[in-house]
PDB file of N, CA and C in Angstrom:
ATOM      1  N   UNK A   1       0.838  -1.166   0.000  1.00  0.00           N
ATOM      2  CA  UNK A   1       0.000   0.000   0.000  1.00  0.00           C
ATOM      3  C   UNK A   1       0.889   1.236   0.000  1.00  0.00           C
ATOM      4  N   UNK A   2       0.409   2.226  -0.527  1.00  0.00           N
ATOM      5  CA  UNK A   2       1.625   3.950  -0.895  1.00  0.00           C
ATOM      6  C   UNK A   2       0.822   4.344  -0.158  1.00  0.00           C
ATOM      7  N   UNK A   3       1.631   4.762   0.922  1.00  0.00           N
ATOM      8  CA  UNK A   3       0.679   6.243   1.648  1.00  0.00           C
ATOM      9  C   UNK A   3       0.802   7.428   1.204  1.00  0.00           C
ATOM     10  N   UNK A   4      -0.031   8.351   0.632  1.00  0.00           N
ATOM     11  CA  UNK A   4       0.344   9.771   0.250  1.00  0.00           C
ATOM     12  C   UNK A   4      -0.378  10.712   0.855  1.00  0.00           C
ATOM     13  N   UNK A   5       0.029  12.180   0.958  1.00  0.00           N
ATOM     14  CA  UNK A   5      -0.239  13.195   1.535  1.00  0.00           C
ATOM     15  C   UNK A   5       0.599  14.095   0.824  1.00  0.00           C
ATOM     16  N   UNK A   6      -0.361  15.018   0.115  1.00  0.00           N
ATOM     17  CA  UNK A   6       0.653  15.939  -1.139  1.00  0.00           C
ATOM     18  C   UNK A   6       1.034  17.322   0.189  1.00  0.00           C
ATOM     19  N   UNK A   7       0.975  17.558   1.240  1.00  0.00           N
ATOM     20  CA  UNK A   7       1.500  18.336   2.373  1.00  0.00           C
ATOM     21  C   UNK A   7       3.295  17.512   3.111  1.00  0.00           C
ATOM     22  N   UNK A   8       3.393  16.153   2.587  1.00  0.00           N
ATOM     23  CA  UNK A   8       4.130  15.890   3.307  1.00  0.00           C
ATOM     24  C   UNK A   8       5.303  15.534   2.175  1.00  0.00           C
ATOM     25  N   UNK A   9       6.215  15.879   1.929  1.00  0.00           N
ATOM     26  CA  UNK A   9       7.126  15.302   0.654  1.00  0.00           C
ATOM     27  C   UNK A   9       8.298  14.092   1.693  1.00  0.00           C
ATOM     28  N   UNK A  10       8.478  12.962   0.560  1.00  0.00           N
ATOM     29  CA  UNK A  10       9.391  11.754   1.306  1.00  0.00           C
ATOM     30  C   UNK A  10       8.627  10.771   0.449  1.00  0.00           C
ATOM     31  N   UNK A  11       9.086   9.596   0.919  1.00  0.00           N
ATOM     32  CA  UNK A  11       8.550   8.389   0.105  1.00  0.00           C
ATOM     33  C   UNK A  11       7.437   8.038   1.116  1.00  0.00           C
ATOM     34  N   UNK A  12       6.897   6.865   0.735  1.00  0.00           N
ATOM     35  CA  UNK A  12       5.795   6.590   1.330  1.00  0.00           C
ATOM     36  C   UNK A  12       5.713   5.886   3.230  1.00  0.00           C
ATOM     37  N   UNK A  13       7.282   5.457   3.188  1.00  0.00           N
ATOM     38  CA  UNK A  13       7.570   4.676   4.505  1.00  0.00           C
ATOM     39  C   UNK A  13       7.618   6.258   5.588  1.00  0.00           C
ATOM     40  N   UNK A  14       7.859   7.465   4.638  1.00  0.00           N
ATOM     41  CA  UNK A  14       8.261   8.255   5.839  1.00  0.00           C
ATOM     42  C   UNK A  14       7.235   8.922   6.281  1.00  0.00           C
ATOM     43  N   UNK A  15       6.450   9.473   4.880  1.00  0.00           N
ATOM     44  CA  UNK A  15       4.957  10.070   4.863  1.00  0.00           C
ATOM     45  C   UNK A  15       4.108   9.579   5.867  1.00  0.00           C
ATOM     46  N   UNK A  16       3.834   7.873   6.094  1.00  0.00           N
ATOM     47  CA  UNK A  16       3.124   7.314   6.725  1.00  0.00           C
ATOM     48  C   UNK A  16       3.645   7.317   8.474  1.00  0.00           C
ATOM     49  N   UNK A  17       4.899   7.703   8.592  1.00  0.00           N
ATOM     50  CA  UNK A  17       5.707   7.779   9.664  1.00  0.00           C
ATOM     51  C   UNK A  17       5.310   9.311  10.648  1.00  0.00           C
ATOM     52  N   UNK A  18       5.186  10.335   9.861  1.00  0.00           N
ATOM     53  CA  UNK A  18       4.743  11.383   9.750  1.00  0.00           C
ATOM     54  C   UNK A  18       3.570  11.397  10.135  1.00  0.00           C
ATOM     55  N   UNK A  19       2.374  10.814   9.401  1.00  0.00           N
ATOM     56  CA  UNK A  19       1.255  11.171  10.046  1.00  0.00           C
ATOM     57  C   UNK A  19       0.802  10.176  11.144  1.00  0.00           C
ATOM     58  N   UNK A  20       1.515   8.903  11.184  1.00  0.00           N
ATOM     59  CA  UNK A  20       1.422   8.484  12.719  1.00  0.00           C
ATOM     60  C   UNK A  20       1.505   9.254  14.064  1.00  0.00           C
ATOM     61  N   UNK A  21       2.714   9.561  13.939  1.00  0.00           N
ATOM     62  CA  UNK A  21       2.925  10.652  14.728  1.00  0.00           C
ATOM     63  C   UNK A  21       2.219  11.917  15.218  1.00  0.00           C
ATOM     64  N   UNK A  22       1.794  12.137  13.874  1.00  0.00           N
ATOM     65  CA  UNK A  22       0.380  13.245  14.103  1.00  0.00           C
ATOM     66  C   UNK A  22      -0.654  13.307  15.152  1.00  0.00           C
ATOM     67  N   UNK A  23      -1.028  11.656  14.651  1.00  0.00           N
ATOM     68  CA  UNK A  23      -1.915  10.752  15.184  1.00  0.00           C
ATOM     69  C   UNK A  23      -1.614  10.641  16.573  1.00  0.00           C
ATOM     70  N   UNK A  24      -0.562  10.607  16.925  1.00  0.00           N
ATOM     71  CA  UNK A  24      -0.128   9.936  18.152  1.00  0.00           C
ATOM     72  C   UNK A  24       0.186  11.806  18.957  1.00  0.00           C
ATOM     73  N   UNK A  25       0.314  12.711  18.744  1.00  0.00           N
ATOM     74  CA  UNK A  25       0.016  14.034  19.242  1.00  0.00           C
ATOM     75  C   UNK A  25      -0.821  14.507  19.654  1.00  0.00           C
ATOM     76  N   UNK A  26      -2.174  14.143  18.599  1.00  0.00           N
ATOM     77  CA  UNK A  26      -3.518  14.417  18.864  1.00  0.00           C
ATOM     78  C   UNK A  26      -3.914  13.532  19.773  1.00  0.00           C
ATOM     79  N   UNK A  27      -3.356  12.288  19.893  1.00  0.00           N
ATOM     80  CA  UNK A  27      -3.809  11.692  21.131  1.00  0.00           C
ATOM     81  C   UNK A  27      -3.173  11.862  22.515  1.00  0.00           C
ATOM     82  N   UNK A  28      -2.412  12.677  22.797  1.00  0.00           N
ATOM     83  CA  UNK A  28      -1.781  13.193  23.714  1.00  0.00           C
ATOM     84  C   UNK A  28      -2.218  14.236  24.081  1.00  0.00           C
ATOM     85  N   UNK A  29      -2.427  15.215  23.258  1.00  0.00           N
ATOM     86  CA  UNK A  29      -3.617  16.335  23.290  1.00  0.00           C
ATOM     87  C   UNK A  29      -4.677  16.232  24.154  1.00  0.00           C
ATOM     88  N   UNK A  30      -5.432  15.183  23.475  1.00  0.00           N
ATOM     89  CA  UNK A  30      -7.172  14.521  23.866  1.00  0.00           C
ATOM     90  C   UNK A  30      -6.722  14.354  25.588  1.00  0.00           C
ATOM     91  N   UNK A  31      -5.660  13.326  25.569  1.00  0.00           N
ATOM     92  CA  UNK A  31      -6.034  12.997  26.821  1.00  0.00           C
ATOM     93  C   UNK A  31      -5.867  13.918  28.093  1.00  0.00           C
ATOM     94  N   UNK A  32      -4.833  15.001  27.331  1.00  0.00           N
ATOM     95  CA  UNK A  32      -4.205  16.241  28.507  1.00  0.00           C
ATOM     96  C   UNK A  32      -5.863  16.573  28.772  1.00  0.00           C
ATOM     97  N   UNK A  33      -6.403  17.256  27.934  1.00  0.00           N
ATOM     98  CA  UNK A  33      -7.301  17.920  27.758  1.00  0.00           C
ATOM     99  C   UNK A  33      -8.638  17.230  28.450  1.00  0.00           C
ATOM    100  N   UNK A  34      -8.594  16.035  28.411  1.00  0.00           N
ATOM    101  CA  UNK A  34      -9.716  15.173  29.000  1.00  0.00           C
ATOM    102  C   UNK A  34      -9.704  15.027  30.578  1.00  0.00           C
ATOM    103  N   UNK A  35      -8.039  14.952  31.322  1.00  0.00           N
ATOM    104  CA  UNK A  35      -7.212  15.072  32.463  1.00  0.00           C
ATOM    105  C   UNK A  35      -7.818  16.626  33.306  1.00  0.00           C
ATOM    106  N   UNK A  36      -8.298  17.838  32.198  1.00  0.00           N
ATOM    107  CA  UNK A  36      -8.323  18.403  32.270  1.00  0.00           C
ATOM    108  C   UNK A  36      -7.511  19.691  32.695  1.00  0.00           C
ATOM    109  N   UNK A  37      -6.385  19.450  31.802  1.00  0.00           N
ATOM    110  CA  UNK A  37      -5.099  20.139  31.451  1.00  0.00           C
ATOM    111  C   UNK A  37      -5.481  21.304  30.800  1.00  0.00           C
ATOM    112  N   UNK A  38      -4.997  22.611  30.983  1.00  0.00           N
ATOM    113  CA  UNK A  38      -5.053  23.507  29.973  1.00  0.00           C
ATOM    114  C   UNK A  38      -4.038  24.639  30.283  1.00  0.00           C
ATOM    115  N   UNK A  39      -3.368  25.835  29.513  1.00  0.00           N
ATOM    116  CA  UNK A  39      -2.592  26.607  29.772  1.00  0.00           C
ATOM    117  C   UNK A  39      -2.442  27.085  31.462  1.00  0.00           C
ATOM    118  N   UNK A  40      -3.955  27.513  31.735  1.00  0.00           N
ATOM    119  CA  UNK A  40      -4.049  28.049  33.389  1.00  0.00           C
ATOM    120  C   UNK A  40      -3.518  27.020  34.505  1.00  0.00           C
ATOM    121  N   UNK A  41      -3.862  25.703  34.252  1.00  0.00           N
ATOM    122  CA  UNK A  41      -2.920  24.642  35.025  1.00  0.00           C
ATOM    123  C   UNK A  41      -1.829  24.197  34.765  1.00  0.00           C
ATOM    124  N   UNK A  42      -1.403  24.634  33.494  1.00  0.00           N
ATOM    125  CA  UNK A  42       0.138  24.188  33.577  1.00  0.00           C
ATOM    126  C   UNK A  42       0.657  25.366  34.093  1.00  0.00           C
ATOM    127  N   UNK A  43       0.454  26.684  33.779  1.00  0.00           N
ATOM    128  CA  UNK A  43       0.806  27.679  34.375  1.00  0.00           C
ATOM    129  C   UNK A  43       1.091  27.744  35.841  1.00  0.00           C
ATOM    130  N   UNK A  44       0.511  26.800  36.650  1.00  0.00           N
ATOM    131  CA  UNK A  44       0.453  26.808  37.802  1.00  0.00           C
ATOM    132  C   UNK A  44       1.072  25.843  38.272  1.00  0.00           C
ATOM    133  N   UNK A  45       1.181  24.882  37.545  1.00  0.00           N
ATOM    134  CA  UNK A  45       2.226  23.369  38.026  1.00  0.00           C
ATOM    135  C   UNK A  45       4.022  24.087  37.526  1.00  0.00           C
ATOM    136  N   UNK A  46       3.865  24.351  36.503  1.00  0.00           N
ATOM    137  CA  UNK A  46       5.531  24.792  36.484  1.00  0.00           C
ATOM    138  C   UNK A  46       5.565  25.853  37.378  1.00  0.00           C
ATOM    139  N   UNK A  47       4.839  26.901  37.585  1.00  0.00           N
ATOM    140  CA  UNK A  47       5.473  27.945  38.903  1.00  0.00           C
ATOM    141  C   UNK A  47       5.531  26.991  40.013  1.00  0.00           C
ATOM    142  N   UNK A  48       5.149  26.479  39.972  1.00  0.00           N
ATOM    143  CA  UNK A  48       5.128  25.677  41.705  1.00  0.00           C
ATOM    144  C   UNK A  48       6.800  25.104  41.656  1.00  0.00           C
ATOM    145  N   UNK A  49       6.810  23.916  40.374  1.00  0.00           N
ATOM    146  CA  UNK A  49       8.012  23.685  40.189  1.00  0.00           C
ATOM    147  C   UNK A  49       8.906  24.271  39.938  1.00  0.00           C
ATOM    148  N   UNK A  50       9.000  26.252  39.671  1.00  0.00           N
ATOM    149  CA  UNK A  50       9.916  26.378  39.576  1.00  0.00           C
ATOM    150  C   UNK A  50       9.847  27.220  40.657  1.00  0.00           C
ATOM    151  N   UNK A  51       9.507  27.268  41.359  1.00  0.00           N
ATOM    152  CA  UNK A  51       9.441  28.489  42.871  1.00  0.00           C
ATOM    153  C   UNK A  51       9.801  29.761  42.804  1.00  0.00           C
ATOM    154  N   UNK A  52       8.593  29.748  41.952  1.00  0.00           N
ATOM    155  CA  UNK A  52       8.198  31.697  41.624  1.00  0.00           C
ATOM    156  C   UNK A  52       6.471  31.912  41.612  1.00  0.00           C
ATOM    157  N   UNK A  53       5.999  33.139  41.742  1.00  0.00           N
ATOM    158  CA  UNK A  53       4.507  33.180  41.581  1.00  0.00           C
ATOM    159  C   UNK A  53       4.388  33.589  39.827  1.00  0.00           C
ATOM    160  N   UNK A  54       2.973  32.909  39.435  1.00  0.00           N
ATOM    161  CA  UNK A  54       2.538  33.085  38.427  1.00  0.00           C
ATOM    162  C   UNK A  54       2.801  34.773  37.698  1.00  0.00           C
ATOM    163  N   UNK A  55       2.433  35.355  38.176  1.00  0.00           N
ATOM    164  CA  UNK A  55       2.026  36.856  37.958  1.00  0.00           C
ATOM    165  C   UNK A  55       3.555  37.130  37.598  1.00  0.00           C
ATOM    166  N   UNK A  56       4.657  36.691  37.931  1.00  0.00           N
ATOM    167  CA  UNK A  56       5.986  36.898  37.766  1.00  0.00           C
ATOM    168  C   UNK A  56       6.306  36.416  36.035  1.00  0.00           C
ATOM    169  N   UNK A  57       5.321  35.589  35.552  1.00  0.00           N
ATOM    170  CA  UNK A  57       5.631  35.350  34.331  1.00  0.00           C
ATOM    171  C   UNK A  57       5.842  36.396  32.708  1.00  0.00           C
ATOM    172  N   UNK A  58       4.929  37.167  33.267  1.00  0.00           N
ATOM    173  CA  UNK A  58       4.701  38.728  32.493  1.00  0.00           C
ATOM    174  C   UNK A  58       6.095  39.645  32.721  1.00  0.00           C
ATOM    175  N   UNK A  59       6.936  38.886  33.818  1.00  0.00           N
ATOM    176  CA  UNK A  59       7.933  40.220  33.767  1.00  0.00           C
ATOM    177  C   UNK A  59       9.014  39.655  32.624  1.00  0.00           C
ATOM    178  N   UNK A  60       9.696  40.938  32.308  1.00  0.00           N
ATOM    179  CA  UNK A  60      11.392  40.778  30.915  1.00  0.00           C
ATOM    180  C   UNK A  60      12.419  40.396  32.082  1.00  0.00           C
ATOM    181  N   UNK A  61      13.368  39.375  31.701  1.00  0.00           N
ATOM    182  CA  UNK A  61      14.286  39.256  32.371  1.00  0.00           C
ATOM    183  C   UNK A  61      14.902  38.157  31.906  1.00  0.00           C
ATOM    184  N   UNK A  62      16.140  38.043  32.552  1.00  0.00           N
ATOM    185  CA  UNK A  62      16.787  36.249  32.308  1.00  0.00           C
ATOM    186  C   UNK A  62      17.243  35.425  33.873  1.00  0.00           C
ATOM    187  N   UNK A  63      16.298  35.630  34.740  1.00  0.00           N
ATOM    188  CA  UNK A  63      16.245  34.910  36.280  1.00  0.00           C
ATOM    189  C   UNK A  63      16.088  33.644  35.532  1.00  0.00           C
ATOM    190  N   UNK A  64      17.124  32.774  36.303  1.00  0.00           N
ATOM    191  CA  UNK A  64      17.374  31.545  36.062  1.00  0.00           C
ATOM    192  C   UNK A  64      15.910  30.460  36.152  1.00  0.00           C
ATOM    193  N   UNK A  65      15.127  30.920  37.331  1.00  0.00           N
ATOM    194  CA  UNK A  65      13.583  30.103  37.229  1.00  0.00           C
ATOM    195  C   UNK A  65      12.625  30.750  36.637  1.00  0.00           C
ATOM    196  N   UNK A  66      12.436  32.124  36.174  1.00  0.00           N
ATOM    197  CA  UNK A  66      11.670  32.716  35.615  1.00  0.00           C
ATOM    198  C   UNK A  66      11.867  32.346  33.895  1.00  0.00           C
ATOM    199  N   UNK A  67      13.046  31.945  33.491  1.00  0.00           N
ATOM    200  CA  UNK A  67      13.439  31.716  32.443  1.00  0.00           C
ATOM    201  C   UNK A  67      13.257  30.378  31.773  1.00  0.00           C
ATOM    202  N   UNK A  68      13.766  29.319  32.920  1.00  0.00           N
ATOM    203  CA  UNK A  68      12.820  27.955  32.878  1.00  0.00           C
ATOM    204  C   UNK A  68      11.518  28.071  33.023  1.00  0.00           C
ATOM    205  N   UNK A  69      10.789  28.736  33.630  1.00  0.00           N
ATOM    206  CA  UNK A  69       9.679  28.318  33.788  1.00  0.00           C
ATOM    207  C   UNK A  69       8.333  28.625  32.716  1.00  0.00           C
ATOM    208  N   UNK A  70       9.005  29.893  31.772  1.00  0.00           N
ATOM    209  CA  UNK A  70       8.491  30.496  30.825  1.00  0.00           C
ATOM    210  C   UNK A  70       9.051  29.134  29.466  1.00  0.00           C
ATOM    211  N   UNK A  71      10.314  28.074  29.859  1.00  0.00           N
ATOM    212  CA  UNK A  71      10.764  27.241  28.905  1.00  0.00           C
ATOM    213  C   UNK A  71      10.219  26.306  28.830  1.00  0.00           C
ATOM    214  N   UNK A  72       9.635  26.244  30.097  1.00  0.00           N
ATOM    215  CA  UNK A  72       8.950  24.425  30.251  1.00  0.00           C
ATOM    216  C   UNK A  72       7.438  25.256  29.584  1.00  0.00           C
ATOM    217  N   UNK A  73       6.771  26.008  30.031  1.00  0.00           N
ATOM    218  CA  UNK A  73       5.398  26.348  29.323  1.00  0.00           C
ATOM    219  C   UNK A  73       5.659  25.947  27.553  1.00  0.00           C
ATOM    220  N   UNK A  74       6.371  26.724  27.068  1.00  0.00           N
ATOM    221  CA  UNK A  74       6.332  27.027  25.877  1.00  0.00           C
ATOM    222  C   UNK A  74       6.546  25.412  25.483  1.00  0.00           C
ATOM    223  N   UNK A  75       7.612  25.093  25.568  1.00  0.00           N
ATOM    224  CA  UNK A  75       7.505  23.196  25.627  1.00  0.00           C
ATOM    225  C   UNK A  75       6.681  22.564  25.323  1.00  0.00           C
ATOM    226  N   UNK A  76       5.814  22.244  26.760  1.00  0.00           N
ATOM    227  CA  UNK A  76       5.364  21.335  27.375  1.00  0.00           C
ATOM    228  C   UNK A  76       3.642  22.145  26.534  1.00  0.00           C
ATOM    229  N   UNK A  77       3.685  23.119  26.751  1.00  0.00           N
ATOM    230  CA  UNK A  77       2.027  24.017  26.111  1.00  0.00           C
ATOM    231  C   UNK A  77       1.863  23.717  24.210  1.00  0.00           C
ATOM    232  N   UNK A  78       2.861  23.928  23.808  1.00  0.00           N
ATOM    233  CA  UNK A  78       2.762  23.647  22.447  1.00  0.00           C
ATOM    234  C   UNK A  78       2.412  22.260  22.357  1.00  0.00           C
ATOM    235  N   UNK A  79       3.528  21.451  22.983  1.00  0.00           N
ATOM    236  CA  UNK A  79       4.283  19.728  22.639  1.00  0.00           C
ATOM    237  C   UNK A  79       2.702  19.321  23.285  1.00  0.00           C
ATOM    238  N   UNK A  80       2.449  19.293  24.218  1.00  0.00           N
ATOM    239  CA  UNK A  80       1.762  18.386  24.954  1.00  0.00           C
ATOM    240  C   UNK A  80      -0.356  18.640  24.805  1.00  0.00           C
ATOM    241  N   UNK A  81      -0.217  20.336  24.862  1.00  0.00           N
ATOM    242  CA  UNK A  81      -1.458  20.828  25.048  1.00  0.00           C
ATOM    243  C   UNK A  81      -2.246  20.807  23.689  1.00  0.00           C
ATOM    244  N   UNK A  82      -0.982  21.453  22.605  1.00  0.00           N
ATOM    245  CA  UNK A  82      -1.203  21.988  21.337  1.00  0.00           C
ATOM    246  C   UNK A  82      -1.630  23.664  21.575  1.00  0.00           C
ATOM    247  N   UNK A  83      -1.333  24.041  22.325  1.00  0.00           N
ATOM    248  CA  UNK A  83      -1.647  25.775  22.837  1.00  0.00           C
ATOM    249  C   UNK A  83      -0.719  26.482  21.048  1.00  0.00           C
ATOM    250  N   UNK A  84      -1.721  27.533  21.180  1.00  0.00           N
ATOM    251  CA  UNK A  84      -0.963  28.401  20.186  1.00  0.00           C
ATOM    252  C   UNK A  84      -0.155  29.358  20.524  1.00  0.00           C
ATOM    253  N   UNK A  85       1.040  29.639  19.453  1.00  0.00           N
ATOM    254  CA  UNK A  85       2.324  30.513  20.019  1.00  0.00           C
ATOM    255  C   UNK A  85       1.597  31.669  20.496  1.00  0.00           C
ATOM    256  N   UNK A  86       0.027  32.623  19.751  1.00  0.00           N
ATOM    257  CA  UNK A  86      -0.405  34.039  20.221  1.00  0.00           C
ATOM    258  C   UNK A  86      -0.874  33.629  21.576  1.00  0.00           C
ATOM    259  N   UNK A  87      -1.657  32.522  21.691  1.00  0.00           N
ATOM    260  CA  UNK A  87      -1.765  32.503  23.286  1.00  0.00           C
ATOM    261  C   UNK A  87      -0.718  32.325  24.115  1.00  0.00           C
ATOM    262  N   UNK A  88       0.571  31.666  23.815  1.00  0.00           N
ATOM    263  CA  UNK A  88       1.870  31.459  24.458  1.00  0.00           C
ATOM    264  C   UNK A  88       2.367  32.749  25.010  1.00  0.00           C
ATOM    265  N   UNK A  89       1.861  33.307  23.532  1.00  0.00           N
ATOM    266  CA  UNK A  89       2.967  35.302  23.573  1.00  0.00           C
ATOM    267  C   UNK A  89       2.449  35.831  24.678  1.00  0.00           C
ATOM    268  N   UNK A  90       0.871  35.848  24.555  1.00  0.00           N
ATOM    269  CA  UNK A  90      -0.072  36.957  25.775  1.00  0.00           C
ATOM    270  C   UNK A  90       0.150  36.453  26.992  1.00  0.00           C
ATOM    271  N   UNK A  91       0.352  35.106  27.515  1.00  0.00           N
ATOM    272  CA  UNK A  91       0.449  34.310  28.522  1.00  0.00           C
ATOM    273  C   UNK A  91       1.766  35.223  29.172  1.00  0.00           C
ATOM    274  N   UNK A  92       2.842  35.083  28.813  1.00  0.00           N
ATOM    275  CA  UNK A  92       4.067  35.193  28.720  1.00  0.00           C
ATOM    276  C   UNK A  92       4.962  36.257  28.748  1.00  0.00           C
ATOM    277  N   UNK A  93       3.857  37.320  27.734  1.00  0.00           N
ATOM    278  CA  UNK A  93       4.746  38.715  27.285  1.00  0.00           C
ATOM    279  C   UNK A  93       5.869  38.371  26.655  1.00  0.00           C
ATOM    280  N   UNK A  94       6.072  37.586  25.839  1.00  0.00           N
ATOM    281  CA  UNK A  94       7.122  37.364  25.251  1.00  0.00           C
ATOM    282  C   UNK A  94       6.713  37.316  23.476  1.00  0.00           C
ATOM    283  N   UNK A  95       8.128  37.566  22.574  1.00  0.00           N
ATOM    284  CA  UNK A  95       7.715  37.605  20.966  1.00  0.00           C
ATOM    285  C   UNK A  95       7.899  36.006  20.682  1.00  0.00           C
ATOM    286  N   UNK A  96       6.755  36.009  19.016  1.00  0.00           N
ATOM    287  CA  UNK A  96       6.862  34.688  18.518  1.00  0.00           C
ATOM    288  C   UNK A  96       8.491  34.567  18.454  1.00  0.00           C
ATOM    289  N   UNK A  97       9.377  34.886  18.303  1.00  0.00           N
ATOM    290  CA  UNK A  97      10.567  34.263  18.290  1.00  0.00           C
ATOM    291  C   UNK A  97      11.209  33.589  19.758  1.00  0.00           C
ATOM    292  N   UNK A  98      10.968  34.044  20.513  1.00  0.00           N
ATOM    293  CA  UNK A  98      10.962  34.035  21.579  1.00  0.00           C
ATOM    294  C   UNK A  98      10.671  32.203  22.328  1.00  0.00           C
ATOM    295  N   UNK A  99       8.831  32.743  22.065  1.00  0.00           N
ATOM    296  CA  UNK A  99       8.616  31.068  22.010  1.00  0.00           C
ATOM    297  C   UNK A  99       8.718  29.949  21.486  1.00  0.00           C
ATOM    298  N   UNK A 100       9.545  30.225  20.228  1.00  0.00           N
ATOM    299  CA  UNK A 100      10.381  29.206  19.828  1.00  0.00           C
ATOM    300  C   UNK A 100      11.270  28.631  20.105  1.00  0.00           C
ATOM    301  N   UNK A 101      12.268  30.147  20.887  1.00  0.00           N
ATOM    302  CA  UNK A 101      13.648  30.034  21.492  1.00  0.00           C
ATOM    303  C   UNK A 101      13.312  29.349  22.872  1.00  0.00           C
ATOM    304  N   UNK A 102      12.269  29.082  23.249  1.00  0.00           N
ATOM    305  CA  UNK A 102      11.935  28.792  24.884  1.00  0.00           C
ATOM    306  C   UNK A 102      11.289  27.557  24.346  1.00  0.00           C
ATOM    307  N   UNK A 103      10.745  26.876  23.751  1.00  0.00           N
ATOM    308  CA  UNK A 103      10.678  25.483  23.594  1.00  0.00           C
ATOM    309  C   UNK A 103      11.507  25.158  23.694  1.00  0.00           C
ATOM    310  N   UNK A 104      12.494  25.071  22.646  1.00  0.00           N
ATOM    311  CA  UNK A 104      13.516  24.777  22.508  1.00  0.00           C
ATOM    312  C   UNK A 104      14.403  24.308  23.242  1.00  0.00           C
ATOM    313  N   UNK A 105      14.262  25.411  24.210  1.00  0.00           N
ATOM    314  CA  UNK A 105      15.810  25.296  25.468  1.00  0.00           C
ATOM    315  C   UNK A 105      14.423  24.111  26.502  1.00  0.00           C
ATOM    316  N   UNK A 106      13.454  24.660  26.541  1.00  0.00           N
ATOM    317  CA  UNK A 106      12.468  23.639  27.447  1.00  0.00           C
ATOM    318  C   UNK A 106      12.828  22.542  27.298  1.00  0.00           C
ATOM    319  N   UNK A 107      12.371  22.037  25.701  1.00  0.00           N
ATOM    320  CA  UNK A 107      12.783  20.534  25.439  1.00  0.00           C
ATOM    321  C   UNK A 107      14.439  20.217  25.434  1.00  0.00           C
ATOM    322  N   UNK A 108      15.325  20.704  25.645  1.00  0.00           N
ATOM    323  CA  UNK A 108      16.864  20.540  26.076  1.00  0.00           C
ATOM    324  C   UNK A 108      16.724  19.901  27.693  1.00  0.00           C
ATOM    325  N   UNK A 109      16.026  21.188  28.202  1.00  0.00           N
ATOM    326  CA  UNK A 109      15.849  21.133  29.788  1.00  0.00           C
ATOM    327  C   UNK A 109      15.471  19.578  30.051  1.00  0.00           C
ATOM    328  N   UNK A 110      14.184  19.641  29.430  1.00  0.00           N
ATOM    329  CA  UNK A 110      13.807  18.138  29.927  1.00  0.00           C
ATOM    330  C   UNK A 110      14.538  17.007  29.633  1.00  0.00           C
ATOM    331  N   UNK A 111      15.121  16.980  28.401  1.00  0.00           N
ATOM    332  CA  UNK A 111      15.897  15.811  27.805  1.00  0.00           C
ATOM    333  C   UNK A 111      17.670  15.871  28.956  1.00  0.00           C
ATOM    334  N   UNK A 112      17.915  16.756  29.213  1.00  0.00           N
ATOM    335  CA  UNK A 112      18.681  16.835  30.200  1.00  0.00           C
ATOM    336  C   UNK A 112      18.635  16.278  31.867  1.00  0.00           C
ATOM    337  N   UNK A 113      17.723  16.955  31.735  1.00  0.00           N
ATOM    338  CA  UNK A 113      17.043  16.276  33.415  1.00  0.00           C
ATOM    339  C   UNK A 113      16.124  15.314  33.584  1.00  0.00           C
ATOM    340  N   UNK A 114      15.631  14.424  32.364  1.00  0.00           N
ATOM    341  CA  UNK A 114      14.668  13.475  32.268  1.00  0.00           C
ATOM    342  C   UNK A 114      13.771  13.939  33.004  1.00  0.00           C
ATOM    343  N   UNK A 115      13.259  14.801  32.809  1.00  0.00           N
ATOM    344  CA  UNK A 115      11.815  15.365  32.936  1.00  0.00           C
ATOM    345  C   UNK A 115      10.616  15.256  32.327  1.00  0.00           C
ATOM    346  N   UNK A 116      10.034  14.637  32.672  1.00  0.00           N
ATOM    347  CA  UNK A 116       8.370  14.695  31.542  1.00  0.00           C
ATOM    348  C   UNK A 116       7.544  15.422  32.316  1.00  0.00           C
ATOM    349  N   UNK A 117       6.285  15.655  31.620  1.00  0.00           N
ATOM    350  CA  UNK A 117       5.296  16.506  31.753  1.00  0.00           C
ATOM    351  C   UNK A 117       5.019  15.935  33.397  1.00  0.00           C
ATOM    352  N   UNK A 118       4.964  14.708  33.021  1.00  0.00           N
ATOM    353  CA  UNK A 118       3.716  14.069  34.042  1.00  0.00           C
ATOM    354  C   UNK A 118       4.517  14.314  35.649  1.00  0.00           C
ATOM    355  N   UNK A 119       6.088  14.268  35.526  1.00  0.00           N
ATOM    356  CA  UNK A 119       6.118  14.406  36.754  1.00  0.00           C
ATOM    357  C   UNK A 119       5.688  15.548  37.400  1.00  0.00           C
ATOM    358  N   UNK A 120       5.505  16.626  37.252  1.00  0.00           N
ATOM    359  CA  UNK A 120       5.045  17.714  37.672  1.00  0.00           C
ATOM    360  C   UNK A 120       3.351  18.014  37.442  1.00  0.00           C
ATOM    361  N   UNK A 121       2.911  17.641  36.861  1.00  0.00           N
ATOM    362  CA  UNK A 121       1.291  17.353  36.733  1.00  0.00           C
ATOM    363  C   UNK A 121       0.379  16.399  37.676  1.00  0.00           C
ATOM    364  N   UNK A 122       0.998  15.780  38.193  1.00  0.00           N
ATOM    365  CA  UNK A 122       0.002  14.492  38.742  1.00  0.00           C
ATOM    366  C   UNK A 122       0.920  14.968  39.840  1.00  0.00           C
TER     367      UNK A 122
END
């Protein structure tokens, strides 16, 4: 069987690899969301974990937990929630480049410290 998807260019082993994965996002999504996960509670599980108050998230700076903690959102809110970068930005006060640059270092963070979502959620 050829799997195709004229959005995804590759041969058919990778295409189909691709939208598994998709598949397997949206179901990570569903279940955050079913858990009843959403920006306002993760917002509140990473401040906890990073021992700062919420309201501190709106400020400019590079404080070592204010900086993680704006890294794990952007992360863990895109990767896990599917949150959008304009809601990321307003959340945050920070530019779309920004929350790219803070996934980024998020997903470093975690892959560094073997961190997943769940330990700090549950």
């Amino acid at each position: 069987m050829r799997v195709g998807d004229e959005r995804i260019l590759g041969d058919s082993d990778f295409v189909e690899q691709v939208l598994q994965d998709d598949i397997l996002q949206l179901d990570e999504q569903a279940r955050m969301e079913s858990l009843g996960w959403d920006l306002d509670g993760l917002i509140a599980r990473v401040c906890t974990y990073c021992d700062i108050e919420p309201g501190r998230l709106q400020e400019k700076g590079r404080e070592n937990s204010l900086s993680l903690a704006k890294s794990l959102i952007c992360f863990w809110g895109r990767d896990k929630l599917g949150i959008g970068t304009s809601e990321l930005m307003a959340a945050l006060n920070i530019s779309q480049p920004a929350v790219s640059k803070s996934a980024k270092r998020g997903a470093n963070y975690c892959r560094d410290e073997v961190l997943n979502m769940a330990d700090i959620l549950e």
